[in-house]
Protein backbone atom coordinates (compact mmCIF):
# COMPACT_ATOMS: atom_id res chain seq x y z
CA UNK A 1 5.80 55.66 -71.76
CA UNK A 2 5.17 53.03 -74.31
CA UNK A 3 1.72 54.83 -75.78
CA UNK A 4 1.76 51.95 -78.39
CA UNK A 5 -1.02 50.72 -81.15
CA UNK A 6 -2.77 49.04 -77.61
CA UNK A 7 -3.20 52.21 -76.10
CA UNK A 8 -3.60 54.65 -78.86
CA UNK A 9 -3.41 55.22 -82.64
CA UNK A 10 -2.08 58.69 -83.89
CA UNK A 11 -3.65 60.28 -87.62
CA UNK A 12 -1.19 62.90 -88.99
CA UNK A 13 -3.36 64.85 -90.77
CA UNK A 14 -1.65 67.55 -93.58
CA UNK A 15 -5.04 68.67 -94.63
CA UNK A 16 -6.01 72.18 -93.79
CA UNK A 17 -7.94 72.38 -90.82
CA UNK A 18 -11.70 73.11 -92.30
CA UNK A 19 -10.92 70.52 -95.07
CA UNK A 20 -12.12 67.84 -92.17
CA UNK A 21 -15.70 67.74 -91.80
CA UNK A 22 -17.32 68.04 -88.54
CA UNK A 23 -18.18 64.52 -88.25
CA UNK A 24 -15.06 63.36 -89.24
CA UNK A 25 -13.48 65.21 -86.32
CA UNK A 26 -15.84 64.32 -83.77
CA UNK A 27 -14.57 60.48 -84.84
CA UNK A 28 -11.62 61.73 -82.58
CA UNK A 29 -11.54 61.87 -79.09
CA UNK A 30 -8.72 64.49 -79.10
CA UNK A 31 -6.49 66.80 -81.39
CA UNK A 32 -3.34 67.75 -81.27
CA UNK A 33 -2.50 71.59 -83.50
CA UNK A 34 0.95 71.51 -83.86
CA UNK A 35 2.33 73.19 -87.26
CA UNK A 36 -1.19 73.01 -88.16
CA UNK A 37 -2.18 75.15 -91.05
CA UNK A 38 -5.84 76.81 -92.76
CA UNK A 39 -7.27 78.54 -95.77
CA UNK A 40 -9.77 80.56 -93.48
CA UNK A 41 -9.11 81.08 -90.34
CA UNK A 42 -12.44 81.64 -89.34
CA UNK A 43 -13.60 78.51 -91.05
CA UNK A 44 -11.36 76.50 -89.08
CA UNK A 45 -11.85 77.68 -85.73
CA UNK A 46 -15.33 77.60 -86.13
CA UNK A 47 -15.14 74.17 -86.88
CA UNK A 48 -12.59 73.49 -83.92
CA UNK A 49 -15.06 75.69 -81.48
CA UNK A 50 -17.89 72.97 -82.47
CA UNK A 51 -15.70 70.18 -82.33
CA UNK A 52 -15.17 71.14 -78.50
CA UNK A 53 -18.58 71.98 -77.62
CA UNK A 54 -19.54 68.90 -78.79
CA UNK A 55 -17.08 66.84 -76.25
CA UNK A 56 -14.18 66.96 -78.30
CA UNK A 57 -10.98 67.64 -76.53
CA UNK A 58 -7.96 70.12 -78.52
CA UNK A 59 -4.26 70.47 -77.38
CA UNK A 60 -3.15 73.42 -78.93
CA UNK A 61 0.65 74.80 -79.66
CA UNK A 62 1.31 78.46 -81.06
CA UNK A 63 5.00 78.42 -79.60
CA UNK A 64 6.09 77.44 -82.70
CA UNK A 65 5.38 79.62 -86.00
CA UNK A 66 1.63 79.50 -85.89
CA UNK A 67 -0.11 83.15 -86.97
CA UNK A 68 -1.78 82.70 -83.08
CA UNK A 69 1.65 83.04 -81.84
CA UNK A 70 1.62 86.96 -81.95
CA UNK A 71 -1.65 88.23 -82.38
CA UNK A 72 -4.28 90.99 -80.87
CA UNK A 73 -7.29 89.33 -83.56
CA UNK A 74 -7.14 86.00 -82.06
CA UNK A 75 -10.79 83.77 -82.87
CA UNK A 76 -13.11 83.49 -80.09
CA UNK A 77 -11.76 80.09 -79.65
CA UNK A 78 -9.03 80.93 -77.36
CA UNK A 79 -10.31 82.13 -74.15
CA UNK A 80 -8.00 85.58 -73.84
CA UNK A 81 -7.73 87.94 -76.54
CA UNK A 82 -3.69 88.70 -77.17
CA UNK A 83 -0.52 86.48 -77.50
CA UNK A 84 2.81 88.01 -78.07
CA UNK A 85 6.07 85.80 -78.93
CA UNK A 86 8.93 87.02 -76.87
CA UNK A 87 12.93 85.54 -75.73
CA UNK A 88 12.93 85.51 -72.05
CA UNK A 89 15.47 84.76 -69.58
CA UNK A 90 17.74 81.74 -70.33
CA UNK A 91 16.47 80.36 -66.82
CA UNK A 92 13.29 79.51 -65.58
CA UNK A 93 10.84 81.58 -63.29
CA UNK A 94 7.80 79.11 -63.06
CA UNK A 95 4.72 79.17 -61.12
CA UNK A 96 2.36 76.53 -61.28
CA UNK A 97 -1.32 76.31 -60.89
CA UNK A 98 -3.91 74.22 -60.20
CA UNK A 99 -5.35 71.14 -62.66
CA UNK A 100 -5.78 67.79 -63.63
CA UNK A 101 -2.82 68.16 -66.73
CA UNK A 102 -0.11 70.08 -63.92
CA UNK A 103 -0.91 67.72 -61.64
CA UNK A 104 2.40 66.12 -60.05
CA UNK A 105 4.90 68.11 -62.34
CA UNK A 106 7.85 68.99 -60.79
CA UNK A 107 9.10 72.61 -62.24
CA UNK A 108 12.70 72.22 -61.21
CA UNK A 109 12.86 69.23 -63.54
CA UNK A 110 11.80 71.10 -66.55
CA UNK A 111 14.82 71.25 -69.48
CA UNK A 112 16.71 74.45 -69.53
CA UNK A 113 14.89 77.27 -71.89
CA UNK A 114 17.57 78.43 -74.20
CA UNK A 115 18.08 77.65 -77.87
CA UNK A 116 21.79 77.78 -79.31
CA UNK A 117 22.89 79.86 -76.69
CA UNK A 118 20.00 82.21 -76.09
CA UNK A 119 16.58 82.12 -74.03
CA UNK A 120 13.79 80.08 -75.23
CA UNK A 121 11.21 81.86 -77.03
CA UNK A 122 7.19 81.77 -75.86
CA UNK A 123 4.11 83.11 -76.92
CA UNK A 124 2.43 84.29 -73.94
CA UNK A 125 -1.42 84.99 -73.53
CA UNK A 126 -2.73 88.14 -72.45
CA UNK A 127 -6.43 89.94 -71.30
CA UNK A 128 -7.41 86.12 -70.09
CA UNK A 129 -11.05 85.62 -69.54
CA UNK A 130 -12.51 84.51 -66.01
CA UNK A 131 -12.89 80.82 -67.80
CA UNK A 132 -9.24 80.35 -68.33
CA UNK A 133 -7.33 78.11 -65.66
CA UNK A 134 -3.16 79.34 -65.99
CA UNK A 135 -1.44 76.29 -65.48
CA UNK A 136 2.01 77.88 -65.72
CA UNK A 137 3.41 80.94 -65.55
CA UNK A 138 6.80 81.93 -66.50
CA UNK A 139 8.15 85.33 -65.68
CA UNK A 140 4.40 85.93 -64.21
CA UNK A 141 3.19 85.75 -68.20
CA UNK A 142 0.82 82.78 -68.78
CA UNK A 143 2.39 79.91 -71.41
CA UNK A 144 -0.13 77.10 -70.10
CA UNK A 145 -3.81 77.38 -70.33
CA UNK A 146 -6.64 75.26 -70.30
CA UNK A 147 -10.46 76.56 -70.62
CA UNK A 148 -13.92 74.65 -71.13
CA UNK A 149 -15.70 75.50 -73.83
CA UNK A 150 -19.36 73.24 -73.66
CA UNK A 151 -19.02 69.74 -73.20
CA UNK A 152 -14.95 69.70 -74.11
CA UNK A 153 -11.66 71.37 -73.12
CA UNK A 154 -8.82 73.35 -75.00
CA UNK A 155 -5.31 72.73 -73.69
CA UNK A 156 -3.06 75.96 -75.23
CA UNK A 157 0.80 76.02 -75.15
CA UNK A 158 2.54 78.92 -75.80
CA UNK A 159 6.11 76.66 -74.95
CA UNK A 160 6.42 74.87 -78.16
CA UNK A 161 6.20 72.23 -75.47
CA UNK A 162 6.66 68.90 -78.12
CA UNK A 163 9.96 70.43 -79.67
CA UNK A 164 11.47 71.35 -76.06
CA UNK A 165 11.04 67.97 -74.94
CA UNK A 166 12.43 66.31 -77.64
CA UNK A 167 15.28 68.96 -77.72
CA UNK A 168 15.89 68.00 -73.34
CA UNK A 169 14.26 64.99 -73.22
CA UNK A 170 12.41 65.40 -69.84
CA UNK A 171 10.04 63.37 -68.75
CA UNK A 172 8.13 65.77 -66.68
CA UNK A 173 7.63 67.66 -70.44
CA UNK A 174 6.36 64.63 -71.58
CA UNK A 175 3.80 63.98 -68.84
CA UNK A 176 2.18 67.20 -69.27
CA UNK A 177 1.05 65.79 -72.80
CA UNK A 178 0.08 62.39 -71.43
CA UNK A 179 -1.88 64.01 -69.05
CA UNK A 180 -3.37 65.95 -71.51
CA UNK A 181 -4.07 62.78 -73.25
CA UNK A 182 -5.73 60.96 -70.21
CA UNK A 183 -8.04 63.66 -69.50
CA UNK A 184 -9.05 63.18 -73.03
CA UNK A 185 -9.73 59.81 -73.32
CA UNK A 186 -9.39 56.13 -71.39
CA UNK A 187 -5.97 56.03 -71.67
CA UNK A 188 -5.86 51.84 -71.05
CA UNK A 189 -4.76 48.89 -72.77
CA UNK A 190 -7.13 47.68 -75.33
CA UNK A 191 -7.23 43.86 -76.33
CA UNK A 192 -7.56 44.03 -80.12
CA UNK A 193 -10.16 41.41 -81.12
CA UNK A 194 -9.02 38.20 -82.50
CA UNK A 195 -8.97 37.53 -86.23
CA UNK A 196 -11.71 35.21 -87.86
């Protein structure tokens, strides 16, 4: 899509989550947990619930190896209250919802979901709350959801969404995260000012 320096600059961040101070986050109009890691998990998802309510906007993935990939103890964060990791079929059974971030994806041009020969592995949510908006469904078991929480949004994956698309290289995958990022932010060009 050429996202370049005009449009947006990434921060990789290695730190554990609560090592950021609140401030420091809310510097950041969006955040992307992806292999993130934390000391105390209820120090960090405190933080990340404030960071939201505040206006912040959080894209997170527990398809890969995250501890919220399989859990019944999730933080009040996420808006249901199990996720459990599971292979399913080597083909796709999608239904789509209804949202701003599905909007104009095309299911049937999703990459296959197998790895090496087998089916894909998800975490998928369970006992959702009223507030949470499935996006996708595989199998009839949620793997996209998006909540409010205050004046911001939470966008959870349980796909590993990043790693499938740069295993298939679809760009349907990859518009799902851009319009993740536009409902975040002014995704536009921005003229850099001249140097004096």
């Amino acid at each position: 899509e050429n996202l370049n320096s005009k449009y947006l600059i990434p921060l990789k961040i290695s730190e554990p989550l609560e090592s950021i101070s609140l401030d420091t986050l809310k510097e950041f109009p969006a955040i992307v947990l992806y292999n993130y890691r934390y000391r105390s998990k209820s120090t960090a998802f405190k933080l990340l619930e404030e960071y939201v309510k505040n206006g912040g906007h959080v894209f997170i993935e527990t398809g890969s190896n995250s501890p919220e990939g399989e859990s019944t103890n999730l933080p009040d964060f996420f808006d249901f209250n199990s996720t459990t990791r599971k292979v399913m079929e080597s083909s796709w059974d999608l239904e789509i919802g209804s949202g701003t971030i599905i909007d104009g994806i095309e299911t049937d041009q999703f990459g296959p979901p197998e790895y090496e020969g087998s089916g894909w592995k998800f975490s998928v949510a369970g006992d959702l709350s009223a507030n949470a908006n499935v996006l996708l469904k595989n199998y009839a078991q949620p793997i996209l959801v998006e909540w409010q929480m205050g004046n911001g949004a939470v966008l959870w994956s349980g796909m590993n969404l990043p790693y499938h698309y740069v295993r298939f290289n679809k760009s349907v995958e990859r518009k799902i995260f851009i319009n993740f990022l536009s409902s975040s932010f002014a995704l536009k060009e921005h003229v850099l000012p001249a140097s004096k």
